[in-house]
N, C-alpha and C. Protein backbone atom coordinates (compact mmCIF):
# COMPACT_ATOMS: atom_id res chain seq x y z
N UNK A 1 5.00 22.56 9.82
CA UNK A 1 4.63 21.67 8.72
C UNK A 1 5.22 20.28 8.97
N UNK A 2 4.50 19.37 8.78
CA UNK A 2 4.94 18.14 8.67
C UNK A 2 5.83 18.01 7.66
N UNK A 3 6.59 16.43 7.93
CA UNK A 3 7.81 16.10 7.31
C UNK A 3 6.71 15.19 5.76
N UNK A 4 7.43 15.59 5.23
CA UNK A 4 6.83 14.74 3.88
C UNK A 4 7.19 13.35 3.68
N UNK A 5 6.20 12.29 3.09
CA UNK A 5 6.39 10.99 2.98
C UNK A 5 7.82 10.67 2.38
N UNK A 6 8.11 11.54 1.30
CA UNK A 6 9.37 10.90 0.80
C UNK A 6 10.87 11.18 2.22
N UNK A 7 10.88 12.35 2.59
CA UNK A 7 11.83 12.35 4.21
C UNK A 7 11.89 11.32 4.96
N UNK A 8 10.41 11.34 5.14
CA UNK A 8 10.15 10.18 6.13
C UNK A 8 10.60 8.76 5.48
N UNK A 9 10.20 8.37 4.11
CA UNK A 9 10.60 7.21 3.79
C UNK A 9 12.60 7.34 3.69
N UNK A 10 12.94 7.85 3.61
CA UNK A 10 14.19 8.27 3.17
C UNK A 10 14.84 8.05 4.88
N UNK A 11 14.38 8.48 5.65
CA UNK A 11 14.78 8.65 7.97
C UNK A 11 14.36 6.86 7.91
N UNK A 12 13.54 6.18 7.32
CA UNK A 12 13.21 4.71 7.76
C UNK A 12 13.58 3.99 6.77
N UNK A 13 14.46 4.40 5.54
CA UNK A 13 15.18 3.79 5.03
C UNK A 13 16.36 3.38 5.76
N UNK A 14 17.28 4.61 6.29
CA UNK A 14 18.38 5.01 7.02
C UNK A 14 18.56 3.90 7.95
N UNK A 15 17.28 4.03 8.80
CA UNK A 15 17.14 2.98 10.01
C UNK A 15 16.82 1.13 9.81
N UNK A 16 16.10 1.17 9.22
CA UNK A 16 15.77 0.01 7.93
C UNK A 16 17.13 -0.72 7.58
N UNK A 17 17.97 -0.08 6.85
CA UNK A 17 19.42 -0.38 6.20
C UNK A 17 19.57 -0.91 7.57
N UNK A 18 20.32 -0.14 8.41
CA UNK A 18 21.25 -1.01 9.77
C UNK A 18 20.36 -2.04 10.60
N UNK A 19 19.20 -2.48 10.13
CA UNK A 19 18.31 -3.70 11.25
C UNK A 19 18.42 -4.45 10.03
N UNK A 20 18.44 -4.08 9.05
CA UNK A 20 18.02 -4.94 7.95
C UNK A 20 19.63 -5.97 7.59
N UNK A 21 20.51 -5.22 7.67
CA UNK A 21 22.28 -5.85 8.01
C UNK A 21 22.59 -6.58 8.72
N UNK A 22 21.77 -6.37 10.02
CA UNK A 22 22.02 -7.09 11.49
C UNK A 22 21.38 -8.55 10.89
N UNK A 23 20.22 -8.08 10.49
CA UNK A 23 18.92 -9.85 10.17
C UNK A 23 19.89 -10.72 9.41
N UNK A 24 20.06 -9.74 8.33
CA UNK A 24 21.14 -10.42 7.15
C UNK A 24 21.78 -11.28 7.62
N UNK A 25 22.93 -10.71 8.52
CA UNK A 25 24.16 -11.25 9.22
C UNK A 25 23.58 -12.79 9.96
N UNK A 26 22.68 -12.39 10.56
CA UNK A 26 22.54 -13.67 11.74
C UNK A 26 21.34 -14.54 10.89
N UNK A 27 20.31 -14.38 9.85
CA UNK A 27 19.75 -14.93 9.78
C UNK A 27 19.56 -15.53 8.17
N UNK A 28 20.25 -14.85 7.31
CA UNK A 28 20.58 -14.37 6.06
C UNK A 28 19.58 -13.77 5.27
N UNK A 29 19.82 -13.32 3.87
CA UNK A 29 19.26 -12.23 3.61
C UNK A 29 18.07 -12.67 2.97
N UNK A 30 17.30 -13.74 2.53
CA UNK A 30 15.92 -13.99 2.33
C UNK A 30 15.44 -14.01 3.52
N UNK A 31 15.82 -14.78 4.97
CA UNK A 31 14.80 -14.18 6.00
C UNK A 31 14.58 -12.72 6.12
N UNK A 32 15.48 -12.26 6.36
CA UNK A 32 15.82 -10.33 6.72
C UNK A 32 14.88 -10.21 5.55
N UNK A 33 14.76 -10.33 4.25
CA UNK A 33 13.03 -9.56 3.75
C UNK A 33 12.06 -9.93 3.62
N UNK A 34 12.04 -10.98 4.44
CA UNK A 34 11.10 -11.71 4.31
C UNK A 34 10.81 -10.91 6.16
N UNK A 35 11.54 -10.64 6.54
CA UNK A 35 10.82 -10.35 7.57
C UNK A 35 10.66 -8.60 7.84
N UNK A 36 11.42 -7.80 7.00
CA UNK A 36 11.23 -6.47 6.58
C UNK A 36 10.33 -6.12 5.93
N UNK A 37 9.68 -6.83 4.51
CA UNK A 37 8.41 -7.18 4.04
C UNK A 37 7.18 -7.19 4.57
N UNK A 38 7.18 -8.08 5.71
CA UNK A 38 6.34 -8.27 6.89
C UNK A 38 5.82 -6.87 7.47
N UNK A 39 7.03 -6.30 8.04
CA UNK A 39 6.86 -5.32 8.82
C UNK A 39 6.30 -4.08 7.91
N UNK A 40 6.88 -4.11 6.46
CA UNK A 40 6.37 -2.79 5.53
C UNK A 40 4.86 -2.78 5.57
N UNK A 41 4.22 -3.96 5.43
CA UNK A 41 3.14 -4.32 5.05
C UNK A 41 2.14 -4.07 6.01
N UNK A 42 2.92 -4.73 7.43
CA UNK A 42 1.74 -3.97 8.87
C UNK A 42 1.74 -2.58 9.08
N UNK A 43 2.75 -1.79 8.28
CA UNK A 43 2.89 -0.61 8.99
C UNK A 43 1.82 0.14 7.61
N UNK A 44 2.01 -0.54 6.92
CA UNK A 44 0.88 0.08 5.42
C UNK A 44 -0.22 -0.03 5.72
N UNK A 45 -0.68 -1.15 6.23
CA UNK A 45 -2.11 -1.45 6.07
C UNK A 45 -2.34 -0.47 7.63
N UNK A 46 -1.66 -0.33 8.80
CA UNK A 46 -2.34 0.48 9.66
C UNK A 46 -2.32 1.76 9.19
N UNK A 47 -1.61 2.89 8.47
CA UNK A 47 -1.34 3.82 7.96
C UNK A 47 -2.41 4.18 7.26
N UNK A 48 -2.72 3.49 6.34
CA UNK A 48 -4.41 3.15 5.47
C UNK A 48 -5.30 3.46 5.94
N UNK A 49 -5.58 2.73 7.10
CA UNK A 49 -6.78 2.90 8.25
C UNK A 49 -6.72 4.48 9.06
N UNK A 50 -5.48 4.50 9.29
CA UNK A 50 -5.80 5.93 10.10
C UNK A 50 -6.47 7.21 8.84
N UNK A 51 -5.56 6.94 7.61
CA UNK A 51 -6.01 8.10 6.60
C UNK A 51 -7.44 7.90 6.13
N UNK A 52 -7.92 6.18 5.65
CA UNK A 52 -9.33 6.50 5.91
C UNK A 52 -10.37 6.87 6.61
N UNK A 53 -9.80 6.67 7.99
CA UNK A 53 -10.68 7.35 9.02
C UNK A 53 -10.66 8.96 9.45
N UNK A 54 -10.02 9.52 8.23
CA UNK A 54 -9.61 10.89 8.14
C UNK A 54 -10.82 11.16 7.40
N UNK A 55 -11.22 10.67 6.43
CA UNK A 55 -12.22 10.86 5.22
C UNK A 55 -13.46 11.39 5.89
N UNK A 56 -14.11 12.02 4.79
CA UNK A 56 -15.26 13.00 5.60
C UNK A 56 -16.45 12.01 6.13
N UNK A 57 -16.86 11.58 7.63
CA UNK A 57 -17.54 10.79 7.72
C UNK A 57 -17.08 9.22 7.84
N UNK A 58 -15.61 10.01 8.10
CA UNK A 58 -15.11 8.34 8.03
C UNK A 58 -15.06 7.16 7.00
N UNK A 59 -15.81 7.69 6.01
CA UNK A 59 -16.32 6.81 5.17
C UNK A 59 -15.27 6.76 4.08
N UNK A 60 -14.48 6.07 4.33
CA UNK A 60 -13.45 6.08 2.89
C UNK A 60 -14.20 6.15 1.50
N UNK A 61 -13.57 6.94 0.25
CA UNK A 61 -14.05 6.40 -0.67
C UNK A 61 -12.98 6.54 -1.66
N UNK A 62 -13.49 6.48 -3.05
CA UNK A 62 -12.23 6.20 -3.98
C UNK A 62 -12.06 7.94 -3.98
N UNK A 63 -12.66 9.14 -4.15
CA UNK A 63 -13.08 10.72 -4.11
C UNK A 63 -12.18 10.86 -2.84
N UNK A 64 -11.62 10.28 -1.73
CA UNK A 64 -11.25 10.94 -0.79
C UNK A 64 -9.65 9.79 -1.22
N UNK A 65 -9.54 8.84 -1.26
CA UNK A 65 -8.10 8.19 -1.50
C UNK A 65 -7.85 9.21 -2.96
N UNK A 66 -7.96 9.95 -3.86
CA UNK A 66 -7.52 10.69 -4.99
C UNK A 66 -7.25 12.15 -4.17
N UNK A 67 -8.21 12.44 -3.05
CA UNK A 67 -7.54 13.46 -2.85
C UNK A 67 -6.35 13.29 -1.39
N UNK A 68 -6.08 12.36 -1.36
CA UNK A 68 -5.01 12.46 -0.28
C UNK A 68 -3.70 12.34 -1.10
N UNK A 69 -3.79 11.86 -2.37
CA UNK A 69 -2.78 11.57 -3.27
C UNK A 69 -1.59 12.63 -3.03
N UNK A 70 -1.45 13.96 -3.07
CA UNK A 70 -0.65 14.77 -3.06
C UNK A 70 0.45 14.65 -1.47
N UNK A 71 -0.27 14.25 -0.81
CA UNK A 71 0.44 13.55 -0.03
C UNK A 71 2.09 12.42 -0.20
N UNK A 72 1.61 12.12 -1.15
CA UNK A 72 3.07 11.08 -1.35
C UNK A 72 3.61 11.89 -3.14
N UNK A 73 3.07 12.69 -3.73
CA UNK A 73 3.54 13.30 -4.42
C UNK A 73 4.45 14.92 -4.42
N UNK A 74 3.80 14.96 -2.99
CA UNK A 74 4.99 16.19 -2.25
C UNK A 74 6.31 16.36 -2.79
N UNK A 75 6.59 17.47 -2.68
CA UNK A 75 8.55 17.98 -2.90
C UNK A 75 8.98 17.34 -4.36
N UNK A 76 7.88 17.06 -5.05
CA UNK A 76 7.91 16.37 -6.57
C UNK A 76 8.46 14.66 -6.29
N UNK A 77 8.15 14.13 -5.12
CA UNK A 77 8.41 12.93 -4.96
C UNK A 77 7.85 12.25 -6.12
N UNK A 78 6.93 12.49 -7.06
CA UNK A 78 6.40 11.92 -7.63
C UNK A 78 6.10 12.60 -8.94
N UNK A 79 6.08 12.27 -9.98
CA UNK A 79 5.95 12.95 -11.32
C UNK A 79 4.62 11.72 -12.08
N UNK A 80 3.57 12.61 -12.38
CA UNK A 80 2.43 11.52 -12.21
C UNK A 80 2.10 12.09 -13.44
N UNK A 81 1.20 11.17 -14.42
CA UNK A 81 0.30 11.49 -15.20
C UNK A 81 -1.27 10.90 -14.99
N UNK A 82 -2.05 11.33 -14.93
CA UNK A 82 -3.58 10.80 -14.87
C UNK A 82 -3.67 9.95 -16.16
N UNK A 83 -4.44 8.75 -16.20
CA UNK A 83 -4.59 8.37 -17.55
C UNK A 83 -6.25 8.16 -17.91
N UNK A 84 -6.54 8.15 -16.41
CA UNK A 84 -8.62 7.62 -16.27
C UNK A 84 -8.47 8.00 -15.16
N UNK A 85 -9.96 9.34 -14.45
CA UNK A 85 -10.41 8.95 -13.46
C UNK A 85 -11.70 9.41 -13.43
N UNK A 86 -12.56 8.68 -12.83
CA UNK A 86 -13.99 8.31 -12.89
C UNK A 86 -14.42 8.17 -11.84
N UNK A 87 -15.67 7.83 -11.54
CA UNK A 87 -16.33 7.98 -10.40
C UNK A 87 -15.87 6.33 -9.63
N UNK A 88 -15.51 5.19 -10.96
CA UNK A 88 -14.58 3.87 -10.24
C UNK A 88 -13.20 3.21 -10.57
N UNK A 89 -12.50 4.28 -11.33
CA UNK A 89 -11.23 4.23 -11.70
C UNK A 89 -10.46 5.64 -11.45
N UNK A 90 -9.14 5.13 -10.70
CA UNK A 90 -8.37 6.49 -10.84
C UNK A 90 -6.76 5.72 -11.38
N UNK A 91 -6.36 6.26 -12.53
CA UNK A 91 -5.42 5.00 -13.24
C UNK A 91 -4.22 6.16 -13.66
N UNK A 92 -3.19 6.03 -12.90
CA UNK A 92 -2.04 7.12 -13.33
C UNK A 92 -0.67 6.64 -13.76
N UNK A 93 0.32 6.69 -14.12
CA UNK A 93 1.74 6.24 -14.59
C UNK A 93 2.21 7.37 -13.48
N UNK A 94 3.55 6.91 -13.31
CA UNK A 94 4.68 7.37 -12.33
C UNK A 94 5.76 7.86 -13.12
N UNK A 95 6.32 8.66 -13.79
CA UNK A 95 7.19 9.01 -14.68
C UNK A 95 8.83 9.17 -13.87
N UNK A 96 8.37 9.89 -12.85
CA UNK A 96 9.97 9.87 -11.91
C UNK A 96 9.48 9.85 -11.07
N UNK A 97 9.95 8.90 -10.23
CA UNK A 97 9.84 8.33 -8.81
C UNK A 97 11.03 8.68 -8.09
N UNK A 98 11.17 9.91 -6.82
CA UNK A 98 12.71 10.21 -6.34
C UNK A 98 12.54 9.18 -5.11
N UNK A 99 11.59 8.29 -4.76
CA UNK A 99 11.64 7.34 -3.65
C UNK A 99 12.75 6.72 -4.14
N UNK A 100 12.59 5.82 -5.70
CA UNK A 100 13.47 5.34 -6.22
C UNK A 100 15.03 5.90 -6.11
N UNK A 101 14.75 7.12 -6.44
CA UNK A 101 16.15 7.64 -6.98
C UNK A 101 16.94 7.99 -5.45
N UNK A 102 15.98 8.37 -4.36
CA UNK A 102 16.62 8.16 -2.93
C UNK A 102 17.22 6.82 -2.40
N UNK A 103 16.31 5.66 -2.72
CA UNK A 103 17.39 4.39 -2.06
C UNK A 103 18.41 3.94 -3.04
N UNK A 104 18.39 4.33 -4.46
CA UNK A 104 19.35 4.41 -4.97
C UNK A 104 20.46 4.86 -4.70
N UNK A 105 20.62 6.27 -4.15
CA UNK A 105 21.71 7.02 -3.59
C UNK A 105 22.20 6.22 -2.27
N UNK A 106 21.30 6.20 -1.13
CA UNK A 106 21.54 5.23 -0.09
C UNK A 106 22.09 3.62 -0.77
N UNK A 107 22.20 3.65 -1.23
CA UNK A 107 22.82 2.08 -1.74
C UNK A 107 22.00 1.11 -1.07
N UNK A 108 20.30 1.19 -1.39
CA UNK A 108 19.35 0.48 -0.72
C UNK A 108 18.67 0.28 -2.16
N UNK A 109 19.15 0.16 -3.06
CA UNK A 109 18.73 -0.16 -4.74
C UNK A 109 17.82 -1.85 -4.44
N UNK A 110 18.49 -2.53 -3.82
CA UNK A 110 17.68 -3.97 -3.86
C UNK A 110 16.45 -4.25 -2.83
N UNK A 111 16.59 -3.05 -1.65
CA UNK A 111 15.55 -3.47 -1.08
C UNK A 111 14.44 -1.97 -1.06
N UNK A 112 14.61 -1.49 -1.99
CA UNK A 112 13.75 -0.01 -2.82
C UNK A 112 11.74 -0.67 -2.35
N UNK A 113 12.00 -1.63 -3.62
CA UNK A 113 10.64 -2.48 -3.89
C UNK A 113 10.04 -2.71 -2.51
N UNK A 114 10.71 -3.56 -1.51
CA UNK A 114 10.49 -3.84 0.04
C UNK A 114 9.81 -2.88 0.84
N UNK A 115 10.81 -1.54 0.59
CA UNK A 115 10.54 -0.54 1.52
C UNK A 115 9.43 0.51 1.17
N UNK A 116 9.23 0.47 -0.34
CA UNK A 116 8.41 1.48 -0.93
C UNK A 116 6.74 0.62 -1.60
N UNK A 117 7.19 0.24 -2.80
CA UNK A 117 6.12 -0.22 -3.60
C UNK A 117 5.61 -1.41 -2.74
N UNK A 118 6.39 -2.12 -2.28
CA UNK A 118 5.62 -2.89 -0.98
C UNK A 118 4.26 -2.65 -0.35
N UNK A 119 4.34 -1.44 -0.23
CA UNK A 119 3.24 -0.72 0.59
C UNK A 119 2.17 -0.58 -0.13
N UNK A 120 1.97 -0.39 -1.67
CA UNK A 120 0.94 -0.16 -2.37
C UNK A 120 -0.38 -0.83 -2.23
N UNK A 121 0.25 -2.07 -2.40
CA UNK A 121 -1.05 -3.26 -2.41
C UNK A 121 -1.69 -3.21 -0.92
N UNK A 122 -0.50 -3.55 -0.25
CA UNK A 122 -1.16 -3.15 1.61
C UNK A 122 -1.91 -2.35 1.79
N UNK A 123 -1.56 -0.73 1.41
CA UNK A 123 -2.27 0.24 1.38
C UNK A 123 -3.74 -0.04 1.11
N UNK A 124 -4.43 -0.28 0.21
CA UNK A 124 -5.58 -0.68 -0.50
C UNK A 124 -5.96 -1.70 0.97
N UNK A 125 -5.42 -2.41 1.11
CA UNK A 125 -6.00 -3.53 2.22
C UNK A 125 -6.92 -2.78 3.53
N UNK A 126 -6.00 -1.96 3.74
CA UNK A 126 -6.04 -1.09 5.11
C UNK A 126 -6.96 0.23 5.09
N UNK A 127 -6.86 0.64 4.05
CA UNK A 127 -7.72 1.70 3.56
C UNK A 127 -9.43 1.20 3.32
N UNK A 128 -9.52 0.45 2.42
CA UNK A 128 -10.88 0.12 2.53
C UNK A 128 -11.03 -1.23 1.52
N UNK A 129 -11.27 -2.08 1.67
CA UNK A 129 -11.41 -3.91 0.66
C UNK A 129 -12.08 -2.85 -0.68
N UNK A 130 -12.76 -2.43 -0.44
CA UNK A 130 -12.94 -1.95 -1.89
C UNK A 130 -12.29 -1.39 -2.74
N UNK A 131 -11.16 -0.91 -2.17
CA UNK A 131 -10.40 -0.36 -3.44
C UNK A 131 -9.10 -1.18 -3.76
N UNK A 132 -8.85 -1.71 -5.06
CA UNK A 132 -8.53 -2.42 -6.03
C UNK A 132 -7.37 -1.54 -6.46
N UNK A 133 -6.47 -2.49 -6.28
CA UNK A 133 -4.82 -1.84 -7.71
C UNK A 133 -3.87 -2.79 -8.10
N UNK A 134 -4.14 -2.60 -9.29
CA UNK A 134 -3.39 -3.33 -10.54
C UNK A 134 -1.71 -2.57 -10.52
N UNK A 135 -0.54 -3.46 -10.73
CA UNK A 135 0.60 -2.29 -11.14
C UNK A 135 0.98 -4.04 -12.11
N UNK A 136 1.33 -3.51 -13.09
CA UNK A 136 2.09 -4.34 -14.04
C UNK A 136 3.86 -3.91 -13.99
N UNK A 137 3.82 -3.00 -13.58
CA UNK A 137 5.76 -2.62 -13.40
C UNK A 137 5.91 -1.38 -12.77
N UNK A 138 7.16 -1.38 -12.13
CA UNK A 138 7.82 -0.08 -11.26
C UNK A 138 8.97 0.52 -11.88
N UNK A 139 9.19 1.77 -12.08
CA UNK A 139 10.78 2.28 -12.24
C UNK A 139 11.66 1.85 -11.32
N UNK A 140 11.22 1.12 -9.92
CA UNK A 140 12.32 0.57 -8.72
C UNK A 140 12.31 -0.84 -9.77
N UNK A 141 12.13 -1.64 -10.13
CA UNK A 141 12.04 -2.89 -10.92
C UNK A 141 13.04 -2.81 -12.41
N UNK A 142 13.22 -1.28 -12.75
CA UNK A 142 13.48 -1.03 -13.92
C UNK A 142 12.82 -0.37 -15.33
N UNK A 143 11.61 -0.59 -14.93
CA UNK A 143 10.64 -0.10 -16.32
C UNK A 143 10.85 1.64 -16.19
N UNK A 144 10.38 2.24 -17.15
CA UNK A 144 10.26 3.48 -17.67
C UNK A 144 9.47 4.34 -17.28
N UNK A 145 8.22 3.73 -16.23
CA UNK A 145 6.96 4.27 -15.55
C UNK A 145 6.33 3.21 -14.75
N UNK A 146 5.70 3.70 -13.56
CA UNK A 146 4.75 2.81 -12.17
C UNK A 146 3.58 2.76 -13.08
N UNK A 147 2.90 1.53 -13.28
CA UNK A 147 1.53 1.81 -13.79
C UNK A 147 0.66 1.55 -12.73
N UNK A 148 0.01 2.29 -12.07
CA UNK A 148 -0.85 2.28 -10.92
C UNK A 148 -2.21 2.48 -11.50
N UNK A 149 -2.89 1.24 -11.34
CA UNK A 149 -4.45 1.26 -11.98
C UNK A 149 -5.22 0.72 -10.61
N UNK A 150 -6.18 2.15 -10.11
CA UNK A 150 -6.84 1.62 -9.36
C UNK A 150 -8.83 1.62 -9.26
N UNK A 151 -9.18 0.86 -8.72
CA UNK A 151 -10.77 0.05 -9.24
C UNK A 151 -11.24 0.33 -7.94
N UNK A 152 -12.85 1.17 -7.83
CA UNK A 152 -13.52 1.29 -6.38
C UNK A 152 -14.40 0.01 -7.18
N UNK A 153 -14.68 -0.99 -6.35
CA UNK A 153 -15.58 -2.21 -6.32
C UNK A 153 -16.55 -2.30 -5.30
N UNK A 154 -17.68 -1.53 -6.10
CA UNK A 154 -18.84 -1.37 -4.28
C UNK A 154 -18.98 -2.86 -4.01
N UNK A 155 -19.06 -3.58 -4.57
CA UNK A 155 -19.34 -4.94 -4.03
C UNK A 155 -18.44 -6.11 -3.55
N UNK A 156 -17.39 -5.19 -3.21
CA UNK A 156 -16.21 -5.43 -2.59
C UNK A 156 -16.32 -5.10 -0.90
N UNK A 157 -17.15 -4.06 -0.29
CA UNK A 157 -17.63 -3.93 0.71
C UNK A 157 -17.55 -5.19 1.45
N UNK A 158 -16.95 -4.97 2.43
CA UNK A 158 -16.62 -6.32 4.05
C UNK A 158 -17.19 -5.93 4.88
């Protein structure tokens, strides 16, 4: 069995922390996330692409990004509620997030957002221009729930 997203994010947190110290040191700490940022973001948007090209036919759609979902909700990484999903909305809240509560423990509390929710918007990029997500707040930010609202826009097609 494969290692689950939250492990894995948790092994490239680990590694993350000590490159991310080094940047700090020599370059200070708005470059270092500004250039960790960078890197979350290329590694999201290629990640995207490989899972949509998983989709039946290759053909990403919003029906195949809902069912890969369990994927990052593994080992209860994720405590989700559905709030809408439709044939062009799939719109859920995040109730406990242990991504959060892992770089918390690692004493990676400030660069959580960087390493995790970073990826969200990328994700969507890489996966397919048509799919659309709204988040108005994160439990890594502080709020009480992730509001993840996401929009298939056929006429979003590139």
């Amino acid at each position: 069995m494969s290692v689950s997203i939250l492990e894995q994010r948790r092994i490239e947190a680990a590694f993350a922390k000590g490159i991310y110290e080094e940047m700090a040191a020599e370059l200070g700490a708005e470059a270092a996330q500004r250039i960790l940022r960078n890197a979350v973001v290329k590694l999201a948007v290629q990640a995207a692409g490989e899972m949509a090209a998983e989709a039946p036919g290759g053909q990403a759609s919003l029906e195949h990004f809902v069912s890969i979902q369990p994927r990052w909700t593994r080992e209860d990484a994720l405590r989700v509620e559905v709030v809408r999903q439709d044939a062009e909305h799939f719109d859920f809240n995040v109730t406990r997030c242990r991504y959060a509560e892992s770089y918390k423990a690692m004493g990676l509390e400030a660069l959580g957002a960087i390493l995790s929710c970073n990826r969200d918007g990328a994700f969507c990029q890489g996966y397919d221009p048509r799919l659309k997500m709204t988040r108005t707040q994160t439990i890594m930010g502080g709020a009480t729930h992730c509001d993840f609202r996401y929009r298939w826009d056929e006429a979003a097609k590139g």
